[in-house]
PDB file of N, CA and C in Angstrom:
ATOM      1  N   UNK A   1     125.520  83.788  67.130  1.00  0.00           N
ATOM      2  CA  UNK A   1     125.244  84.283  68.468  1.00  0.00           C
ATOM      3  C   UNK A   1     124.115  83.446  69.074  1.00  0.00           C
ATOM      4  N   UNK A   2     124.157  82.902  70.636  1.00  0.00           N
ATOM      5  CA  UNK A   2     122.923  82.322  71.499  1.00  0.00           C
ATOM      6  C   UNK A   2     121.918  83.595  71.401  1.00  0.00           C
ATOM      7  N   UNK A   3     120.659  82.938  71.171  1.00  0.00           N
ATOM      8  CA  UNK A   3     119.283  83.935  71.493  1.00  0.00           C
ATOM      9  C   UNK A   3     119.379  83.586  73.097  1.00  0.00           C
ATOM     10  N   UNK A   4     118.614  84.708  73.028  1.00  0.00           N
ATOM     11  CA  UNK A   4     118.317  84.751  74.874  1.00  0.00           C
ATOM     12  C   UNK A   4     117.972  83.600  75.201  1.00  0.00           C
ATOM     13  N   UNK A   5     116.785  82.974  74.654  1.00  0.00           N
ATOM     14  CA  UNK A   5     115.836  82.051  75.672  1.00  0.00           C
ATOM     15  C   UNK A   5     117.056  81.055  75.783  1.00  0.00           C
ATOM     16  N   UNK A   6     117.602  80.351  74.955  1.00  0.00           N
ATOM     17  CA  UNK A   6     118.576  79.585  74.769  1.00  0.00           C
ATOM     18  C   UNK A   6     119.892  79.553  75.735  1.00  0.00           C
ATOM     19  N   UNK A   7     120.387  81.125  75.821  1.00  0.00           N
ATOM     20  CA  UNK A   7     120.841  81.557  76.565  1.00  0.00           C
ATOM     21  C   UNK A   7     120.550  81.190  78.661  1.00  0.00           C
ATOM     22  N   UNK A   8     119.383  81.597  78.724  1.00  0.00           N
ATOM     23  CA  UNK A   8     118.626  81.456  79.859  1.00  0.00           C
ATOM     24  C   UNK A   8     118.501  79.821  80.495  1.00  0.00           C
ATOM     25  N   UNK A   9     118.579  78.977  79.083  1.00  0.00           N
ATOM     26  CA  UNK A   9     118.035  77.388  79.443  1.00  0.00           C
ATOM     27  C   UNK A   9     119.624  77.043  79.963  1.00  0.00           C
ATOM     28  N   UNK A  10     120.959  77.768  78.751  1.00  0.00           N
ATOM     29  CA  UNK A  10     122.407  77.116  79.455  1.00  0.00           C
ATOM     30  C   UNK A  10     122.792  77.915  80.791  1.00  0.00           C
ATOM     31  N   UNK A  11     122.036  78.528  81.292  1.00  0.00           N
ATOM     32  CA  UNK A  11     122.264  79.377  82.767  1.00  0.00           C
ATOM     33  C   UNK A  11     122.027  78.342  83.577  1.00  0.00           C
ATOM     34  N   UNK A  12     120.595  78.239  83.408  1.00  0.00           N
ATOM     35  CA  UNK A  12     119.649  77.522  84.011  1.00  0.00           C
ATOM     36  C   UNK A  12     120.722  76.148  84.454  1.00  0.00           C
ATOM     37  N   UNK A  13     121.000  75.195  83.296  1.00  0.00           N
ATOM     38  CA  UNK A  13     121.195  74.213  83.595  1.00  0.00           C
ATOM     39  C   UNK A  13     122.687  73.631  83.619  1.00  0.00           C
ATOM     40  N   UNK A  14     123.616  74.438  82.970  1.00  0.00           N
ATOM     41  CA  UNK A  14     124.808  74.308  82.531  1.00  0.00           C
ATOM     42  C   UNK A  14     125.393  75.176  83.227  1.00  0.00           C
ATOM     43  N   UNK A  15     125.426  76.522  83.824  1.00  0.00           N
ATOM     44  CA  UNK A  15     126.285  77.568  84.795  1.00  0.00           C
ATOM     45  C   UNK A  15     126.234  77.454  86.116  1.00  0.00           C
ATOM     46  N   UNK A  16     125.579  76.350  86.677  1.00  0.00           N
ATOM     47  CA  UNK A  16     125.126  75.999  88.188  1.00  0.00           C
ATOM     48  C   UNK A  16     126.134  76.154  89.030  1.00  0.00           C
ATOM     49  N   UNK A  17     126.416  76.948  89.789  1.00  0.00           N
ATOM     50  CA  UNK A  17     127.822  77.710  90.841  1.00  0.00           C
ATOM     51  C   UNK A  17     128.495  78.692  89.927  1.00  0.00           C
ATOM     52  N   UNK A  18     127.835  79.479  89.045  1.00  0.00           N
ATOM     53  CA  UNK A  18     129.514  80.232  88.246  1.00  0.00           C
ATOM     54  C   UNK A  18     128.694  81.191  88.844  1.00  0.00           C
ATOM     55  N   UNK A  19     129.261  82.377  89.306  1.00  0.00           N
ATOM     56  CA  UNK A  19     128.960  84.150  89.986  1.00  0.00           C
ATOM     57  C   UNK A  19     127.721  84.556  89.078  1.00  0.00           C
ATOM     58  N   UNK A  20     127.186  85.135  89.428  1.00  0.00           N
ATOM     59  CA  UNK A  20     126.193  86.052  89.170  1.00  0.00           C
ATOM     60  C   UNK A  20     126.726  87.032  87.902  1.00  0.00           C
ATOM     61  N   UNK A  21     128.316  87.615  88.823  1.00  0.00           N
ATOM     62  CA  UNK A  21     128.489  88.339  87.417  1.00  0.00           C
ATOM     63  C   UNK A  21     128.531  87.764  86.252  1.00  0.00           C
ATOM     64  N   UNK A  22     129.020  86.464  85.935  1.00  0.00           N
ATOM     65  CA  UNK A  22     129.763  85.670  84.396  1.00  0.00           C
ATOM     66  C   UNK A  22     127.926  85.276  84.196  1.00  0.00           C
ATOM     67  N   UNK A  23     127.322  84.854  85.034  1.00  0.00           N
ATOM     68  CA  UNK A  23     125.690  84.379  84.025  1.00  0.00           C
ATOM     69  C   UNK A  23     125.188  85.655  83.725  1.00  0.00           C
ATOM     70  N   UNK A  24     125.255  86.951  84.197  1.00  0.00           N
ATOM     71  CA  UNK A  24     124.420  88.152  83.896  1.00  0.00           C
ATOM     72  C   UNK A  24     125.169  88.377  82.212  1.00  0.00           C
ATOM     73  N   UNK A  25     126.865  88.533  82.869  1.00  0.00           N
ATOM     74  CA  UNK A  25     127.425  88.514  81.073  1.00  0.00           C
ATOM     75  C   UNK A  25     126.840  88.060  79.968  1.00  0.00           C
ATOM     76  N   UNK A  26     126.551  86.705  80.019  1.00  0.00           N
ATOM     77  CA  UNK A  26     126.238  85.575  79.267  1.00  0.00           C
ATOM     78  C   UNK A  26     124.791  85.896  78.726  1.00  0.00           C
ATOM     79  N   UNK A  27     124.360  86.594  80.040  1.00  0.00           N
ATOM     80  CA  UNK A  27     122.545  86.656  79.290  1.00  0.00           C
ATOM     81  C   UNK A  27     122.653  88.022  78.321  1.00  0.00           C
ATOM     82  N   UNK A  28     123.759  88.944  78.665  1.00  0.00           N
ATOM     83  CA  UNK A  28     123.618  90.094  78.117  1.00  0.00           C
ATOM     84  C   UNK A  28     124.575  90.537  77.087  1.00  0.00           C
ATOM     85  N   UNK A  29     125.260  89.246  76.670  1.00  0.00           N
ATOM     86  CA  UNK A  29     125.841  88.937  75.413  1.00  0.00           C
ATOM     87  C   UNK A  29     125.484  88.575  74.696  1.00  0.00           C
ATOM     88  N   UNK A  30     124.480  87.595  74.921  1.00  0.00           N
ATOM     89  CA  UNK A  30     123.228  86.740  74.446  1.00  0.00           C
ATOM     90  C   UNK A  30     122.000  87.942  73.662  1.00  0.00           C
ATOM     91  N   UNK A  31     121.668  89.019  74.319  1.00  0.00           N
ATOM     92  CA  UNK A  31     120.767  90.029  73.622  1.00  0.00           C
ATOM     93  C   UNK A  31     121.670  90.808  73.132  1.00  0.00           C
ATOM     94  N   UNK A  32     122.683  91.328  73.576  1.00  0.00           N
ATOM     95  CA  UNK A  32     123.604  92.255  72.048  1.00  0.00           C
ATOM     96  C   UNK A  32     124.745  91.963  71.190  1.00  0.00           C
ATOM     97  N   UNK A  33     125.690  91.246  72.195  1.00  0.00           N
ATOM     98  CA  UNK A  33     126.966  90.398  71.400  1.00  0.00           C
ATOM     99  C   UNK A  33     127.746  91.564  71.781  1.00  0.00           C
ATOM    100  N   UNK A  34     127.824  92.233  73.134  1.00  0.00           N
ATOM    101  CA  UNK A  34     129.026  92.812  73.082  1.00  0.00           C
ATOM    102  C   UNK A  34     130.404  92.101  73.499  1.00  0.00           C
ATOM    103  N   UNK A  35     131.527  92.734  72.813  1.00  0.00           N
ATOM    104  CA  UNK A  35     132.634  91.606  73.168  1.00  0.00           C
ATOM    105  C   UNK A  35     133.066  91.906  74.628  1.00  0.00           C
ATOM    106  N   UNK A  36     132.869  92.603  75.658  1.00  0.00           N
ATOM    107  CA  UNK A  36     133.327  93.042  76.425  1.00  0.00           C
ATOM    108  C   UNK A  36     132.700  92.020  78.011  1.00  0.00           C
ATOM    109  N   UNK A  37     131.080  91.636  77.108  1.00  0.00           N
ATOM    110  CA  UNK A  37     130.481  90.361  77.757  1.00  0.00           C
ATOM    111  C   UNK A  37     131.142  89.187  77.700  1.00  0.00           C
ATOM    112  N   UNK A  38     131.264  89.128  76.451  1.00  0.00           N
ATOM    113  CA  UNK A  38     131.809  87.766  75.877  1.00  0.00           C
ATOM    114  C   UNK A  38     133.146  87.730  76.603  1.00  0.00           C
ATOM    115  N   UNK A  39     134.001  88.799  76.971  1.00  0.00           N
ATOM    116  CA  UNK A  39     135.251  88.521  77.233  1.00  0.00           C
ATOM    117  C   UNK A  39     135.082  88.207  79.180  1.00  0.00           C
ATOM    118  N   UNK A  40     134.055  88.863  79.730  1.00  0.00           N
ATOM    119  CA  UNK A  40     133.426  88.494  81.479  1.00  0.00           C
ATOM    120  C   UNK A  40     133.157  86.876  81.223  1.00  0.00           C
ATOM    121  N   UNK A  41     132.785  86.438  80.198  1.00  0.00           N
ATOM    122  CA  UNK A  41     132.374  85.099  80.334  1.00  0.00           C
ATOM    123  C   UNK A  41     133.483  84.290  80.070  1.00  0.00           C
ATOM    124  N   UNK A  42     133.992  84.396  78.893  1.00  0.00           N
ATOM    125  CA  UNK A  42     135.457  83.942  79.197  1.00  0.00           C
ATOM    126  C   UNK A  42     136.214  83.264  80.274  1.00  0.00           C
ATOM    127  N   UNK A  43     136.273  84.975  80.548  1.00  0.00           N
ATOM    128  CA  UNK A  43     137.585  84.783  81.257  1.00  0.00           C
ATOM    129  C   UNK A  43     136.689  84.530  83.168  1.00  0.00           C
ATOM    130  N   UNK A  44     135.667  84.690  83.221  1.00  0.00           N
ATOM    131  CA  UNK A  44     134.765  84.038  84.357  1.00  0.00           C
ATOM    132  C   UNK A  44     135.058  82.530  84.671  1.00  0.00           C
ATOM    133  N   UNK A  45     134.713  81.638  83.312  1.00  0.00           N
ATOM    134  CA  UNK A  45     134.513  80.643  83.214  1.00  0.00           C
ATOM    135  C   UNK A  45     136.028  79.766  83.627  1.00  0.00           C
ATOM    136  N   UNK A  46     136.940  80.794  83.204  1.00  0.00           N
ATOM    137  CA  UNK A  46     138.521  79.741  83.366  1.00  0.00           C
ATOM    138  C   UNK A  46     139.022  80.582  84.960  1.00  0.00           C
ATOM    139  N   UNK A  47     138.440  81.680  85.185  1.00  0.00           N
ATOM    140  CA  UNK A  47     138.721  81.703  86.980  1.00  0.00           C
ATOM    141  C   UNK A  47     137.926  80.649  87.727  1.00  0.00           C
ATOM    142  N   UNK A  48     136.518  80.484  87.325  1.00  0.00           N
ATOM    143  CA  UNK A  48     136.174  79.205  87.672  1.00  0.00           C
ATOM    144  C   UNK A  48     136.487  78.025  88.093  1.00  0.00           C
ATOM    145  N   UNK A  49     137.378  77.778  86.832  1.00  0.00           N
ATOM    146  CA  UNK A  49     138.218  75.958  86.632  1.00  0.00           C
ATOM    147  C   UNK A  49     139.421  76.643  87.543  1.00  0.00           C
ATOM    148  N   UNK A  50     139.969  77.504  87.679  1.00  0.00           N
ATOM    149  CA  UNK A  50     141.433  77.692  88.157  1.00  0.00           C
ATOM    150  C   UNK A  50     141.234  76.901  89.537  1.00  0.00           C
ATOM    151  N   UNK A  51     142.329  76.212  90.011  1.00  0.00           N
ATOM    152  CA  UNK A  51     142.886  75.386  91.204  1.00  0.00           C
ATOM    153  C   UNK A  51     143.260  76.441  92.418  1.00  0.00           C
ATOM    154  N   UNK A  52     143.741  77.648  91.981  1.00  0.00           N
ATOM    155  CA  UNK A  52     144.161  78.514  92.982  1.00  0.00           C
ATOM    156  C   UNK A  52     144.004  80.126  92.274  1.00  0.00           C
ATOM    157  N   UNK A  53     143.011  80.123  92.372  1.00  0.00           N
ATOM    158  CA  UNK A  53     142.488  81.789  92.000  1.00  0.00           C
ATOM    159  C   UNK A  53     142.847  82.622  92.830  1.00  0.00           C
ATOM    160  N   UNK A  54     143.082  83.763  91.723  1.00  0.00           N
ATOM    161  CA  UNK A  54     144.006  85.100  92.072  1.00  0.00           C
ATOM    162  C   UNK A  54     142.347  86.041  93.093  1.00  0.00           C
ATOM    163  N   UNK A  55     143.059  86.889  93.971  1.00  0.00           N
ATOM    164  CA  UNK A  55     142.088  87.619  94.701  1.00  0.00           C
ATOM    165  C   UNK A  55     141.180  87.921  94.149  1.00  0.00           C
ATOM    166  N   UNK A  56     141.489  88.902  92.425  1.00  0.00           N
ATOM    167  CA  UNK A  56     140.187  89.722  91.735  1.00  0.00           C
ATOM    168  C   UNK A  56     139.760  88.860  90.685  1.00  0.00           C
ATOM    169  N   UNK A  57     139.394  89.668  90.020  1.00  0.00           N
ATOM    170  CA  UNK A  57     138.935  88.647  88.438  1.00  0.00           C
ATOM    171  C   UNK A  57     139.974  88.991  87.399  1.00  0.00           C
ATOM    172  N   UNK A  58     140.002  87.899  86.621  1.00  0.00           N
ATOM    173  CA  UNK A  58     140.968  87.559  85.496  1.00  0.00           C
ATOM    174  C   UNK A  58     141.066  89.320  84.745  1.00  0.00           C
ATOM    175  N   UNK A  59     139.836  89.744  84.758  1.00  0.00           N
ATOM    176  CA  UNK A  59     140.344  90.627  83.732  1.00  0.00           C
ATOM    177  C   UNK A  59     140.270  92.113  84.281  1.00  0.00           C
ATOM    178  N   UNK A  60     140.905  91.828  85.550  1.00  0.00           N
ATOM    179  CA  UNK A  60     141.387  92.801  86.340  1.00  0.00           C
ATOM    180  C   UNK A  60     143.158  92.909  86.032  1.00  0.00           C
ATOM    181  N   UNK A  61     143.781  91.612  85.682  1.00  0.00           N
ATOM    182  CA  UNK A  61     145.127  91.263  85.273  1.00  0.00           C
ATOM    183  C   UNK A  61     145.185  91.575  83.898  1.00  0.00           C
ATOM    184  N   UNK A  62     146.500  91.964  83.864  1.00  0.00           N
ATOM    185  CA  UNK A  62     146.993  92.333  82.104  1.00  0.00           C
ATOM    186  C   UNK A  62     146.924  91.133  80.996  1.00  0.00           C
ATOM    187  N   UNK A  63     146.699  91.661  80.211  1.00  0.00           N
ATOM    188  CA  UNK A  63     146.315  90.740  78.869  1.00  0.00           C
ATOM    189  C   UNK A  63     147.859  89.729  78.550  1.00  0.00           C
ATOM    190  N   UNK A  64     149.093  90.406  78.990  1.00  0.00           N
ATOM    191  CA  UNK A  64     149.883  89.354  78.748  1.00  0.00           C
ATOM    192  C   UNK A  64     150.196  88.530  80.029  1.00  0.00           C
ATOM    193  N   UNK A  65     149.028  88.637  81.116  1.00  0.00           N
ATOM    194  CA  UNK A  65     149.153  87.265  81.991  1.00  0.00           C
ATOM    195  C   UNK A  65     149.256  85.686  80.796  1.00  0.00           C
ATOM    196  N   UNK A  66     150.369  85.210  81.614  1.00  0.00           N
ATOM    197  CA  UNK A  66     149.974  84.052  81.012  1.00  0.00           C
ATOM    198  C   UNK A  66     149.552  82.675  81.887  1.00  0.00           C
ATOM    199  N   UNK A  67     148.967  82.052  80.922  1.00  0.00           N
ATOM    200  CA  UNK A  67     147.730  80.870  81.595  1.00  0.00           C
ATOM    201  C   UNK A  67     148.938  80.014  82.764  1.00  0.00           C
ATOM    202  N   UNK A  68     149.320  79.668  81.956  1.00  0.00           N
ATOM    203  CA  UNK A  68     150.028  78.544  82.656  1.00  0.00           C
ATOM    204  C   UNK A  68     150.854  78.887  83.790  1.00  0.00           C
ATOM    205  N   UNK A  69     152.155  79.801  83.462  1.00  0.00           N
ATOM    206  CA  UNK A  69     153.010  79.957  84.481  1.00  0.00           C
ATOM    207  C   UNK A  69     152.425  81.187  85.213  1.00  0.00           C
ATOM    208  N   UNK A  70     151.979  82.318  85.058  1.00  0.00           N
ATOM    209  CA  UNK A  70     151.361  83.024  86.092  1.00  0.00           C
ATOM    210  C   UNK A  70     150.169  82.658  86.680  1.00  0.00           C
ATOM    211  N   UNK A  71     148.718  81.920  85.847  1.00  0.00           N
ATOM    212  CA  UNK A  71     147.840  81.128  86.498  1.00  0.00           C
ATOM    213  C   UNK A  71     147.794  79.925  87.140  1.00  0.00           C
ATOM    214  N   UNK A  72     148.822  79.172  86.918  1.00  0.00           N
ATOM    215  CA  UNK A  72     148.669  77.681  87.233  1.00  0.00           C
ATOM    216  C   UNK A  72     148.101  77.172  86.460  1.00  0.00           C
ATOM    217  N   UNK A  73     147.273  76.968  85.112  1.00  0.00           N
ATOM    218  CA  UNK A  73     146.283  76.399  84.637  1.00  0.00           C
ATOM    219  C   UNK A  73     147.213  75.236  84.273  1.00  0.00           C
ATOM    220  N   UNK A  74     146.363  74.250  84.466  1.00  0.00           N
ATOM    221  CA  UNK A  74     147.028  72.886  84.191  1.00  0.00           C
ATOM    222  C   UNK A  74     146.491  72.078  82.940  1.00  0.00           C
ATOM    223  N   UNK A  75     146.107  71.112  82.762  1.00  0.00           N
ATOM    224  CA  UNK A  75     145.883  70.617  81.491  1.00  0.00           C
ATOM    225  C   UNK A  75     144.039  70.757  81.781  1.00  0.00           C
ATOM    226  N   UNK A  76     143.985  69.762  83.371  1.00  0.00           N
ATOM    227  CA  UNK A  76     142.627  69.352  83.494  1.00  0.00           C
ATOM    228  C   UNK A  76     141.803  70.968  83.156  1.00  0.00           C
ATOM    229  N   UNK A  77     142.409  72.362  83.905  1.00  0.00           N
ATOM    230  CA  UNK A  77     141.666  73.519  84.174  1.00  0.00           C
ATOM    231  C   UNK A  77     141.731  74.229  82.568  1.00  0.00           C
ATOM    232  N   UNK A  78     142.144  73.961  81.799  1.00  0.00           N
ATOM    233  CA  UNK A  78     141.862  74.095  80.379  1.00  0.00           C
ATOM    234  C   UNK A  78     140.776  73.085  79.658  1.00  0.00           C
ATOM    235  N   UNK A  79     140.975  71.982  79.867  1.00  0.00           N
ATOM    236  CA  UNK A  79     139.490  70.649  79.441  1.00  0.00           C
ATOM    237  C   UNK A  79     138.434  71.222  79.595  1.00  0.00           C
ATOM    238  N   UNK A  80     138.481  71.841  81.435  1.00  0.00           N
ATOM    239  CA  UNK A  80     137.142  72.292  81.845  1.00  0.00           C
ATOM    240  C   UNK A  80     136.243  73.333  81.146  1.00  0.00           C
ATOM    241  N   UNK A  81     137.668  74.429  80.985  1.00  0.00           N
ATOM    242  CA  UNK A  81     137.486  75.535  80.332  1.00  0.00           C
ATOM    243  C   UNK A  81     137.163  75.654  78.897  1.00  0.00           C
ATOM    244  N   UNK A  82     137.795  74.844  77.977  1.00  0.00           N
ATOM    245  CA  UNK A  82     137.616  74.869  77.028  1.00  0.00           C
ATOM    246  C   UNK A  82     135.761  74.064  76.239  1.00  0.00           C
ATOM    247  N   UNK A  83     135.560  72.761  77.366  1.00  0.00           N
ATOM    248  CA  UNK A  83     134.141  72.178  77.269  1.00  0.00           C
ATOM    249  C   UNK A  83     133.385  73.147  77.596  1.00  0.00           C
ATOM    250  N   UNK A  84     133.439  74.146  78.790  1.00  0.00           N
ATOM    251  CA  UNK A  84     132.229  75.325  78.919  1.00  0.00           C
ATOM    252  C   UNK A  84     132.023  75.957  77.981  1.00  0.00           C
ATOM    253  N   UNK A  85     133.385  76.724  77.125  1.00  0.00           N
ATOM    254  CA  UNK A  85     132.759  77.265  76.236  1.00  0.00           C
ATOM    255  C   UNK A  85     132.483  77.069  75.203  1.00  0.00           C
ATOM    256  N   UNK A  86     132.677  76.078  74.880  1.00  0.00           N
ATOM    257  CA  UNK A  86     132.031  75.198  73.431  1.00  0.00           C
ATOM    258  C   UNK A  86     130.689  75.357  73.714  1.00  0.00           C
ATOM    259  N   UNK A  87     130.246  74.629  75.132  1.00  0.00           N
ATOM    260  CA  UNK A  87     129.211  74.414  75.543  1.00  0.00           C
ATOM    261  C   UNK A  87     128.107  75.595  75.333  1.00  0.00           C
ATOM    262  N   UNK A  88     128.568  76.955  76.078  1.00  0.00           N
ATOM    263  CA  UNK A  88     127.999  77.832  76.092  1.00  0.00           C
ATOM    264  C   UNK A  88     127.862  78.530  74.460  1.00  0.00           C
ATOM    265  N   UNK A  89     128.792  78.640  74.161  1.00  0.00           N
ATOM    266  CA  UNK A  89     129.217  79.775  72.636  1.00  0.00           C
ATOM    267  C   UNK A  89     128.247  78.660  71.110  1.00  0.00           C
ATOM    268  N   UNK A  90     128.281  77.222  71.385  1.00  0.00           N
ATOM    269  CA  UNK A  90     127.870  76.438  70.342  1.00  0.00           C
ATOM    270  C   UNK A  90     129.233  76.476  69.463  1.00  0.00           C
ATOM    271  N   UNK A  91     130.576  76.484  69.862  1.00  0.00           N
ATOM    272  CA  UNK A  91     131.563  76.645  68.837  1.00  0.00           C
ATOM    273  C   UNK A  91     132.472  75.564  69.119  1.00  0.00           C
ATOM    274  N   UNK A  92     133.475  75.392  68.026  1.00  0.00           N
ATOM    275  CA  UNK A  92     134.929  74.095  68.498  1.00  0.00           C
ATOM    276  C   UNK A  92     136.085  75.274  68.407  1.00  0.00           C
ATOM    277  N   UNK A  93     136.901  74.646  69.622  1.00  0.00           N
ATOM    278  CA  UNK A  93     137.826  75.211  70.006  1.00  0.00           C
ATOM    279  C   UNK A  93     138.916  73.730  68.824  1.00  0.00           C
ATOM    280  N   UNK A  94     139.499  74.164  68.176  1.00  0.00           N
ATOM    281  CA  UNK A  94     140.806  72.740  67.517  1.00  0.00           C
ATOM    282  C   UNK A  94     141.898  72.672  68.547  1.00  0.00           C
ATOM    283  N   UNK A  95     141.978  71.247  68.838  1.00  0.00           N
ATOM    284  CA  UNK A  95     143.125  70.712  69.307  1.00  0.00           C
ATOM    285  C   UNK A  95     144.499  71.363  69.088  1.00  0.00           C
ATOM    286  N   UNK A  96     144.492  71.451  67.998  1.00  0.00           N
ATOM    287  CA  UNK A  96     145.528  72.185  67.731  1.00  0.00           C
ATOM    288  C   UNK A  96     146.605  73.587  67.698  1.00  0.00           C
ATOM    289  N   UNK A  97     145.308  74.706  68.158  1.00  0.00           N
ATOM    290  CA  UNK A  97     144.961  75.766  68.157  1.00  0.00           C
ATOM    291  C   UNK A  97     145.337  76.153  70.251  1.00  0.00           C
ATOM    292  N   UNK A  98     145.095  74.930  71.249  1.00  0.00           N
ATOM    293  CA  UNK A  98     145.241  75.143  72.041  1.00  0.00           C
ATOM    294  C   UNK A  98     146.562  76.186  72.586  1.00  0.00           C
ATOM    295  N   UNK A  99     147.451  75.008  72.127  1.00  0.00           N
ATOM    296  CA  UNK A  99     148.551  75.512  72.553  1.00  0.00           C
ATOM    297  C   UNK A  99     149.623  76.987  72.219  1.00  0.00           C
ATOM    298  N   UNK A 100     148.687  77.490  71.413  1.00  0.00           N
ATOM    299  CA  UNK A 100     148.871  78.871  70.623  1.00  0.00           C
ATOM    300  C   UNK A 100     148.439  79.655  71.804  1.00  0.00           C
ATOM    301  N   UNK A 101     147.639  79.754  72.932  1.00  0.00           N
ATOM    302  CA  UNK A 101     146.659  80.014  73.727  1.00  0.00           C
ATOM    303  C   UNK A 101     147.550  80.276  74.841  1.00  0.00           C
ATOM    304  N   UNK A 102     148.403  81.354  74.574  1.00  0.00           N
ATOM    305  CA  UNK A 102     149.098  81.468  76.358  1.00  0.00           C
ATOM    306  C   UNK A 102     149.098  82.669  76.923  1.00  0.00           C
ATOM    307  N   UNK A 103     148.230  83.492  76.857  1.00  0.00           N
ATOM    308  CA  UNK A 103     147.896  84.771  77.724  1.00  0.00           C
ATOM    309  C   UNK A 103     146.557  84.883  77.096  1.00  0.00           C
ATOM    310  N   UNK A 104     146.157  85.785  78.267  1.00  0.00           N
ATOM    311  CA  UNK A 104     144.824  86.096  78.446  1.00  0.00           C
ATOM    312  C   UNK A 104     144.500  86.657  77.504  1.00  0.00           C
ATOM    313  N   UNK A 105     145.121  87.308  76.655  1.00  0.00           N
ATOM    314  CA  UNK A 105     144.844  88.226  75.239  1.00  0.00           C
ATOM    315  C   UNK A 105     144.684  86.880  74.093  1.00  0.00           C
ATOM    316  N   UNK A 106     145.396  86.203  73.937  1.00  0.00           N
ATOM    317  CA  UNK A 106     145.323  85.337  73.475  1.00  0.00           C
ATOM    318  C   UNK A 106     143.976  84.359  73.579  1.00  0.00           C
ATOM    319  N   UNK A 107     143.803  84.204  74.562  1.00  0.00           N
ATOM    320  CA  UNK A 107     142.500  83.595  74.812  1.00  0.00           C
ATOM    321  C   UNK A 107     140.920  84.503  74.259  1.00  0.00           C
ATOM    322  N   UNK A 108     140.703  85.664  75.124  1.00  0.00           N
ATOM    323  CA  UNK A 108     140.112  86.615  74.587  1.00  0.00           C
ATOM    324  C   UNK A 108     140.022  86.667  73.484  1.00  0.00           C
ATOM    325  N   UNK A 109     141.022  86.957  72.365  1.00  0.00           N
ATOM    326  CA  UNK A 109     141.104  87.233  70.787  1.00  0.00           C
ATOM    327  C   UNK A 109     140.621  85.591  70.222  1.00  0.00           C
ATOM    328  N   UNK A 110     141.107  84.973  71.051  1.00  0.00           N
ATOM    329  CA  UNK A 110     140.324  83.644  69.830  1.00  0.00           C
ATOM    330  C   UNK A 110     138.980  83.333  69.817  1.00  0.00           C
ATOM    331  N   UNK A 111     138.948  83.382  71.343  1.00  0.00           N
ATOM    332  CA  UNK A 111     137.411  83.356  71.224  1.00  0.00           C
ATOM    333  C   UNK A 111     136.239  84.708  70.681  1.00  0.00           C
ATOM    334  N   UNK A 112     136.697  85.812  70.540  1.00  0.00           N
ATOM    335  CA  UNK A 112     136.119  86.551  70.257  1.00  0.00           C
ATOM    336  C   UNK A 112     135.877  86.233  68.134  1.00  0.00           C
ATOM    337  N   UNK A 113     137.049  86.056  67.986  1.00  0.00           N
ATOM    338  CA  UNK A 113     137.104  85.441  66.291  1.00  0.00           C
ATOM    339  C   UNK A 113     135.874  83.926  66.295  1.00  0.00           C
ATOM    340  N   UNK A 114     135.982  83.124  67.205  1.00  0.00           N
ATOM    341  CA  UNK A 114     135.200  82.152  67.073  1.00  0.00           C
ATOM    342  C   UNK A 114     133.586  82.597  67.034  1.00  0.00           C
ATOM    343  N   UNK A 115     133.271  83.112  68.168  1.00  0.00           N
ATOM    344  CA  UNK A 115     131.858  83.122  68.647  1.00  0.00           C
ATOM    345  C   UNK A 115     131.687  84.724  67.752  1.00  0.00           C
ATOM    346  N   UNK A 116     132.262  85.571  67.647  1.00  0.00           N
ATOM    347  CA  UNK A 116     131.786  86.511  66.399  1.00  0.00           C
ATOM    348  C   UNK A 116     131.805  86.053  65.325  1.00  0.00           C
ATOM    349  N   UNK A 117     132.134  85.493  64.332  1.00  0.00           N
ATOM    350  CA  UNK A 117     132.544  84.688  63.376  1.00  0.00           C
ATOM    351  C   UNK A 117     131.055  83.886  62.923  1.00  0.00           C
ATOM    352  N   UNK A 118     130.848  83.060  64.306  1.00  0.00           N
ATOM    353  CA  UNK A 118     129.687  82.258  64.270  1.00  0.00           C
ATOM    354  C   UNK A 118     130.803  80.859  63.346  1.00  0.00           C
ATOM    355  N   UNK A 119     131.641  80.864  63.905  1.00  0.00           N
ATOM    356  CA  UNK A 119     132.559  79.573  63.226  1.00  0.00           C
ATOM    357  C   UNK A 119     132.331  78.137  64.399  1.00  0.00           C
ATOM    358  N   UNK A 120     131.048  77.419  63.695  1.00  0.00           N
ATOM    359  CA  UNK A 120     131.064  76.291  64.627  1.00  0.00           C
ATOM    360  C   UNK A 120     132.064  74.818  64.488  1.00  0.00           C
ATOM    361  N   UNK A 121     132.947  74.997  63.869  1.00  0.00           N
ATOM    362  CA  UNK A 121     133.781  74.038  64.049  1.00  0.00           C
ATOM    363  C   UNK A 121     135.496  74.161  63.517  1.00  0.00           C
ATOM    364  N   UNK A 122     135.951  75.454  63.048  1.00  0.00           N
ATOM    365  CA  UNK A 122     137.087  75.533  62.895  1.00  0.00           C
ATOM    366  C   UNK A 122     138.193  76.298  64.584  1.00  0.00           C
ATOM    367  N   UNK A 123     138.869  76.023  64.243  1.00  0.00           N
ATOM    368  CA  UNK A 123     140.218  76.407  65.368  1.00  0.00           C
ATOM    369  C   UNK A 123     140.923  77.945  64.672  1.00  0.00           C
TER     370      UNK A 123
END
């Protein structure tokens, strides 16, 4: 898990334009590790990268949205997505592991196994 201060420095310098709500997540996942943060940051971070975002937030939509054909996510809006949260979480997402990744539940559940886990380099 990020300690706060740590937390506060990738706000600071690394979340520059993401909502208020996904950095408050982040700081307050950062002091307890609830998954429910972790999952606002998430799924914040890839409404973010999206090319044509839906009216509400991602996790206002059902868990078997899927990325691609109901989001549009394209290759680049996954790169983006996937470097933030390495970035943020300190974890590796595997190459390989991507394409397993096609609804929002899917996404959610891996990353929640990664960054609970504290697994910094497996898929």
């Amino acid at each position: 898990m990020i300690n706060p201060a740590e937390a506060q420095k990738r706000i600071t310098e690394t979340m520059v334009g993401f909502p208020l709500r996904v950095t408050s997540a982040y700081r307050a996942y950062s002091e307890g590790g609830d998954a429910g943060n972790l999952d606002t940051v998430v799924l914040g971070v890839l409404h973010f990268y999206l090319a044509k975002k839906p009216t509400g937030t991602l996790d206002e939509l059902p868990g078997a949205t899927r990325l691609i054909e109901d989001l549009g996510c394209d290759s680049m809006t996954m790169l983006d997505t996937v470097f933030m949260v390495e970035t943020l979480f300190a974890v590796r997402i595997d190459d390989q592991v991507l394409p397993k990744i096609v609804t929002l539940d899917d996404l959610r559940l891996h990353l929640r196994h990664l960054v609970n886990a504290g697994v910094p380099s497996v898929g």
